[in-house]
N, C-alpha and C. Protein backbone atom coordinates (compact mmCIF):
# COMPACT_ATOMS: atom_id res chain seq x y z
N UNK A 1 7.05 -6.83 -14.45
CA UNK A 1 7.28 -5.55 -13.83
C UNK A 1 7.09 -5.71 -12.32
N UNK A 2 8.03 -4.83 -11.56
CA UNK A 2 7.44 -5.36 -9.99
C UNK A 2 7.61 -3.61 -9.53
N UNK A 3 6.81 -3.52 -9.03
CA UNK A 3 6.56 -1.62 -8.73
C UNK A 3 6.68 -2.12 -6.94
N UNK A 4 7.44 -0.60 -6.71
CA UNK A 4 7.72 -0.63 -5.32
C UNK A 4 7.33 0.87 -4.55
N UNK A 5 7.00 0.92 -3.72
CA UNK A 5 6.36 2.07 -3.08
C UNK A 5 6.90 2.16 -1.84
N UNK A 6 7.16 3.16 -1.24
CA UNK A 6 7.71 3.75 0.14
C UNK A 6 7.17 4.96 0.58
N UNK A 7 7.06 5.07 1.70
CA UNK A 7 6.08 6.04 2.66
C UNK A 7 7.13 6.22 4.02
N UNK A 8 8.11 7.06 4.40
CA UNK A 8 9.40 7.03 5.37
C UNK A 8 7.98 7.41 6.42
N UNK A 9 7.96 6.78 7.36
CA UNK A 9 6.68 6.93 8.61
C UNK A 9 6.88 6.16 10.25
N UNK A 10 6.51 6.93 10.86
CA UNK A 10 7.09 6.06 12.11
C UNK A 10 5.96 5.53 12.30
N UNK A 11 4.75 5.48 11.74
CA UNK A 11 3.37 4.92 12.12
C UNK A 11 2.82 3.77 10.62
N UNK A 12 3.98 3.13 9.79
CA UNK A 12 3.58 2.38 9.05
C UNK A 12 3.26 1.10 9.29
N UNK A 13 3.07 0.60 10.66
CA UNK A 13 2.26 -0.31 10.84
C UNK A 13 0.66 -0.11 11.13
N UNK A 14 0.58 1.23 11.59
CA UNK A 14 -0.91 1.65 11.45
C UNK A 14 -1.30 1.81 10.38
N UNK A 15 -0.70 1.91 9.53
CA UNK A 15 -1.46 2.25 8.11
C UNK A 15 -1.63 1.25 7.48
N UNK A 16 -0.66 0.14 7.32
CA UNK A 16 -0.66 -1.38 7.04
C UNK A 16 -2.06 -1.55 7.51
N UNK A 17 -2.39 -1.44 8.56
CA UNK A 17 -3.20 -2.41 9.19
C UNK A 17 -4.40 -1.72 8.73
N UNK A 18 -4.57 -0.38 8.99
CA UNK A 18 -5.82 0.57 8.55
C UNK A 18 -6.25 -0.14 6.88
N UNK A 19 -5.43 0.28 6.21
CA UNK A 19 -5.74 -0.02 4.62
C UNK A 19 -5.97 -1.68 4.59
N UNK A 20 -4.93 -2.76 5.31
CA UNK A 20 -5.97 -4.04 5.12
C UNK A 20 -7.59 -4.30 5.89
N UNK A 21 -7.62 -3.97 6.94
CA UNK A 21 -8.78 -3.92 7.77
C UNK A 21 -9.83 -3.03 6.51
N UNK A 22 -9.43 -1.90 6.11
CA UNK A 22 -10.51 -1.03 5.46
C UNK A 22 -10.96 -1.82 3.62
N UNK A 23 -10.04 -2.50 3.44
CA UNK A 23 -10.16 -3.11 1.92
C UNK A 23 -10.85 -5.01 2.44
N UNK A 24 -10.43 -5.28 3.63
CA UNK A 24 -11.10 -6.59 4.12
C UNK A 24 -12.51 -6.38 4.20
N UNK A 25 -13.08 -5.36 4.09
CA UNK A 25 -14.56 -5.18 4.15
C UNK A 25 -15.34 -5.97 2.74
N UNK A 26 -14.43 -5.58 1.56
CA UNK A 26 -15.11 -6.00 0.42
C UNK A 26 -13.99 -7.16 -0.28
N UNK A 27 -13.12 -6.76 -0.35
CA UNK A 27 -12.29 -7.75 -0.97
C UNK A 27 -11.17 -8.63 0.20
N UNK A 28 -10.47 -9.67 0.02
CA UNK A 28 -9.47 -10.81 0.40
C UNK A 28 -8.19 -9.92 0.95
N UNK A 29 -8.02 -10.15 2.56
CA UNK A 29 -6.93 -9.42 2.78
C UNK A 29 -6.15 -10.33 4.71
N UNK A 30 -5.04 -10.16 4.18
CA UNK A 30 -4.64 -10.73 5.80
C UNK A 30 -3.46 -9.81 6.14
N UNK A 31 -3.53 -9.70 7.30
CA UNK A 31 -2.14 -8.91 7.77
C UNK A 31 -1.80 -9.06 9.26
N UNK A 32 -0.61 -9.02 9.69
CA UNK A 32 -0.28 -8.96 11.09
C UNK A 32 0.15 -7.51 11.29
N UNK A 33 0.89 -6.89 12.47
CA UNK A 33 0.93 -5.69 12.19
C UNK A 33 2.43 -5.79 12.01
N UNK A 34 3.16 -6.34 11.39
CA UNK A 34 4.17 -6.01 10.06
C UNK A 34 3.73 -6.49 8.67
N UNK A 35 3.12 -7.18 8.78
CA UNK A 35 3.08 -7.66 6.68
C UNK A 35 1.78 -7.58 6.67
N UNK A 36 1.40 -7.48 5.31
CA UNK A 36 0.10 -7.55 4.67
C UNK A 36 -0.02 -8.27 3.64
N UNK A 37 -1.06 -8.54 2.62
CA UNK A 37 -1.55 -8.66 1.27
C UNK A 37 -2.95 -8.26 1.04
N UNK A 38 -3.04 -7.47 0.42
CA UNK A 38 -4.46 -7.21 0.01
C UNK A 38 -4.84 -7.78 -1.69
N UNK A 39 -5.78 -8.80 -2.04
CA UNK A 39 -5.85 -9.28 -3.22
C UNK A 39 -7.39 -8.41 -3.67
N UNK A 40 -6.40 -7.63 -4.81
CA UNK A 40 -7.75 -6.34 -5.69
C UNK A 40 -7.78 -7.23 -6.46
N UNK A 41 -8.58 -6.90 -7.43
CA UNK A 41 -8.91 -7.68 -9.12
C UNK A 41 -8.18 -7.69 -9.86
N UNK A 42 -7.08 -6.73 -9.53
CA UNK A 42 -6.14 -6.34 -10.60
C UNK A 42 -4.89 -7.09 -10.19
N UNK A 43 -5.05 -7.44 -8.86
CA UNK A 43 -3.86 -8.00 -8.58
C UNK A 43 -3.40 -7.91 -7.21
N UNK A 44 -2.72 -8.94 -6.45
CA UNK A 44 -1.89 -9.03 -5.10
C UNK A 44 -1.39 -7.49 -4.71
N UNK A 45 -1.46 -6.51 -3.69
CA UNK A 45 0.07 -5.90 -3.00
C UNK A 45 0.04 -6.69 -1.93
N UNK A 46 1.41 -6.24 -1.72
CA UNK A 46 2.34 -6.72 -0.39
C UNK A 46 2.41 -5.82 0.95
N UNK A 47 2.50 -5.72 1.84
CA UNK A 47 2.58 -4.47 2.55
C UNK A 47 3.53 -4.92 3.35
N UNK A 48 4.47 -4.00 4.04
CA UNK A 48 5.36 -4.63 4.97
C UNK A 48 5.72 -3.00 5.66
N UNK A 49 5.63 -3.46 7.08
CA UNK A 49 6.17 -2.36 7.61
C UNK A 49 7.34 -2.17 8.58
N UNK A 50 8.19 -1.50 8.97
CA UNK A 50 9.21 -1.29 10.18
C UNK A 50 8.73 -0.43 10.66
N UNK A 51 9.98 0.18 11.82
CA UNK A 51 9.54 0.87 12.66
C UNK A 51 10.00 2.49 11.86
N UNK A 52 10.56 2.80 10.71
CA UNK A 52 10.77 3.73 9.93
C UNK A 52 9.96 4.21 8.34
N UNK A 53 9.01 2.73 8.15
CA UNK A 53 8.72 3.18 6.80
C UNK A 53 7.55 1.98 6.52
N UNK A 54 6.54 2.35 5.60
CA UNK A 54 5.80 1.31 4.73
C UNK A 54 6.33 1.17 3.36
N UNK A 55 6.32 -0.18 3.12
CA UNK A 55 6.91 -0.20 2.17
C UNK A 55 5.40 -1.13 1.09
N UNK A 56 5.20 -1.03 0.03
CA UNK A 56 4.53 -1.58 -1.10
C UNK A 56 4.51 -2.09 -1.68
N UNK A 57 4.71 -3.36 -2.50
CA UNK A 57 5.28 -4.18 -3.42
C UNK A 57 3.62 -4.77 -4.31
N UNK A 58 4.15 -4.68 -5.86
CA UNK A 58 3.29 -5.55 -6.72
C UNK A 58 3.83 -5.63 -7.66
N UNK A 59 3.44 -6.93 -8.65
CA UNK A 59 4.07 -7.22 -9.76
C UNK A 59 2.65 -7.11 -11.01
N UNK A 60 2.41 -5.51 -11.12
CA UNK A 60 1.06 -5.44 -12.37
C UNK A 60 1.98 -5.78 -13.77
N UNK A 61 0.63 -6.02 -14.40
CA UNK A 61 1.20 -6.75 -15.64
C UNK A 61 0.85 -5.52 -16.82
N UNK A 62 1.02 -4.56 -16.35
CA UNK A 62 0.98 -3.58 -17.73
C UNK A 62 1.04 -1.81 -16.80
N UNK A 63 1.35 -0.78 -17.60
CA UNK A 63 1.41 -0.02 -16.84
C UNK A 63 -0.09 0.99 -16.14
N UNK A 64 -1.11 0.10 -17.58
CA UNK A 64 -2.13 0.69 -16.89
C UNK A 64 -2.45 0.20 -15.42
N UNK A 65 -2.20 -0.91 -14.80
CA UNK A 65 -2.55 -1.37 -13.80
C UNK A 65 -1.34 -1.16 -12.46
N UNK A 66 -0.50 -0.88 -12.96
CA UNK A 66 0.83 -0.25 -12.21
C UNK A 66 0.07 1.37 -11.69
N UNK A 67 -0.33 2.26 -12.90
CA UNK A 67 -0.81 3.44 -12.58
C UNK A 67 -2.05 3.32 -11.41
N UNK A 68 -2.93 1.98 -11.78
CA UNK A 68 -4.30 1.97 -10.88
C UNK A 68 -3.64 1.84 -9.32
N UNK A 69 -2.83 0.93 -9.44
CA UNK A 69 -2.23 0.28 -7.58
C UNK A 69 -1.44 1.61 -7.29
N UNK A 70 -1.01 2.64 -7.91
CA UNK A 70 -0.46 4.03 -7.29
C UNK A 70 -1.28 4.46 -6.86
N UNK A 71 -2.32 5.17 -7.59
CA UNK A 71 -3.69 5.52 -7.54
C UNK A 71 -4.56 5.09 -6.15
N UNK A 72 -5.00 3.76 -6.10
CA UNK A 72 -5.55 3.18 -5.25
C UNK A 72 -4.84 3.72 -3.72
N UNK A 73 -3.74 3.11 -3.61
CA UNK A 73 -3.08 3.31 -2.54
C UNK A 73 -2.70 4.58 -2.01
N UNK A 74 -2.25 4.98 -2.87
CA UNK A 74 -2.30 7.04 -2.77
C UNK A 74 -3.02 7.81 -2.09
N UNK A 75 -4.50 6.99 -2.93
CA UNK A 75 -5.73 7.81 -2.45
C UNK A 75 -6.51 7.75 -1.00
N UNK A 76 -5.86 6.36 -0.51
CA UNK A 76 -6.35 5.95 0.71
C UNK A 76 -5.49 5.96 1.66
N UNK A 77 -4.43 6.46 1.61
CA UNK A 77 -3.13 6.59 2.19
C UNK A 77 -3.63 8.32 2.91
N UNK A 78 -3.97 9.02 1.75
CA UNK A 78 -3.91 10.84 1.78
C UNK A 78 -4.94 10.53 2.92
N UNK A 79 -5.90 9.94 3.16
CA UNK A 79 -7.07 9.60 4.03
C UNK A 79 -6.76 9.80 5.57
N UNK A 80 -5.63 8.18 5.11
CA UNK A 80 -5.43 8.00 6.80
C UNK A 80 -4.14 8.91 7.39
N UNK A 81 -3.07 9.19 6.71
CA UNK A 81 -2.31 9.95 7.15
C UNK A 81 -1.94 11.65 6.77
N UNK A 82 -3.46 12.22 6.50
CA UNK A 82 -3.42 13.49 6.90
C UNK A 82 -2.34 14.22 7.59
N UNK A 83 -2.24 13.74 8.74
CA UNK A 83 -1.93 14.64 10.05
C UNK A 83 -0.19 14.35 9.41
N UNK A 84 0.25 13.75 8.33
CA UNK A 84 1.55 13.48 8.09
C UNK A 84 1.92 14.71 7.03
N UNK A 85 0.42 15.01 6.24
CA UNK A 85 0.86 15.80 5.05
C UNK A 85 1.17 15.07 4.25
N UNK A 86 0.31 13.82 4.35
CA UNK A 86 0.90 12.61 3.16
C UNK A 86 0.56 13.11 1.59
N UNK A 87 1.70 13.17 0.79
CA UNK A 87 0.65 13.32 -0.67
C UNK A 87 1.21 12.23 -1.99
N UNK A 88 2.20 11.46 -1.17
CA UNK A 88 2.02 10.37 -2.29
C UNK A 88 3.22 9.52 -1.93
N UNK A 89 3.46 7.82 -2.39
CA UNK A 89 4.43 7.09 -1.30
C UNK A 89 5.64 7.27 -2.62
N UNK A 90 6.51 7.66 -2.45
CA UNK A 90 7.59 7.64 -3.62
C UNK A 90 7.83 5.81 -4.11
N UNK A 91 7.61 5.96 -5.38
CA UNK A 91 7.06 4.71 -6.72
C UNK A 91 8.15 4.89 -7.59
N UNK A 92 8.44 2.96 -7.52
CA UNK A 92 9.82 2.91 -8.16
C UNK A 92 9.43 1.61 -8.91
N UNK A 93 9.90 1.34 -10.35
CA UNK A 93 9.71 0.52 -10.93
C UNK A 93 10.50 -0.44 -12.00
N UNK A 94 10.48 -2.00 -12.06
CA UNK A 94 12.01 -2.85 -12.35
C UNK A 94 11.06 -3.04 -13.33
């Protein structure tokens, strides 16, 4: 399964960078300010940003863990981009 996430944002390299910097505290994470990876327990995302959008990428191996990396990211997303009216990155799945 490879789940894909999008956030249309003119500030998705700040958020890239916010959410790896804020998850590098406890868990494995590198990013420049276009790409990311943050490694959870459950598994690798990808982060990649332009100057129009963040985009999300992971390949969970069941849908309970597809539901957790929505979840996760969702929840820390609504955090940093308030001031956007963020309430969730539209989630697409192969």
């Amino acid at each position: 399964m490879k789940l894909t996430g999008t956030f249309e944002t003119p500030n998705g390299s700040k958020y890239l960078q916010q959410l790896c910097k804020h998850f590098g505290h406890k868990i494995e994470t590198t990013f420049t300010p276009d790409t990311g990876a943050i490694h959870f327990g459950f598994g690798r995302v990808d982060l990649r940003a332009d100057a129009d959008c963040l985009t999300i990428t992971a390949a969970p191996e069941n849908t309970e863990t597809a539901d957790r990396v929505k979840k996760v990211i969702d929840d820390h997303l609504k955090r940093f981009a308030f001031r956007e009216n963020f309430e969730g990155m539209t989630w697409a799945s192969q």
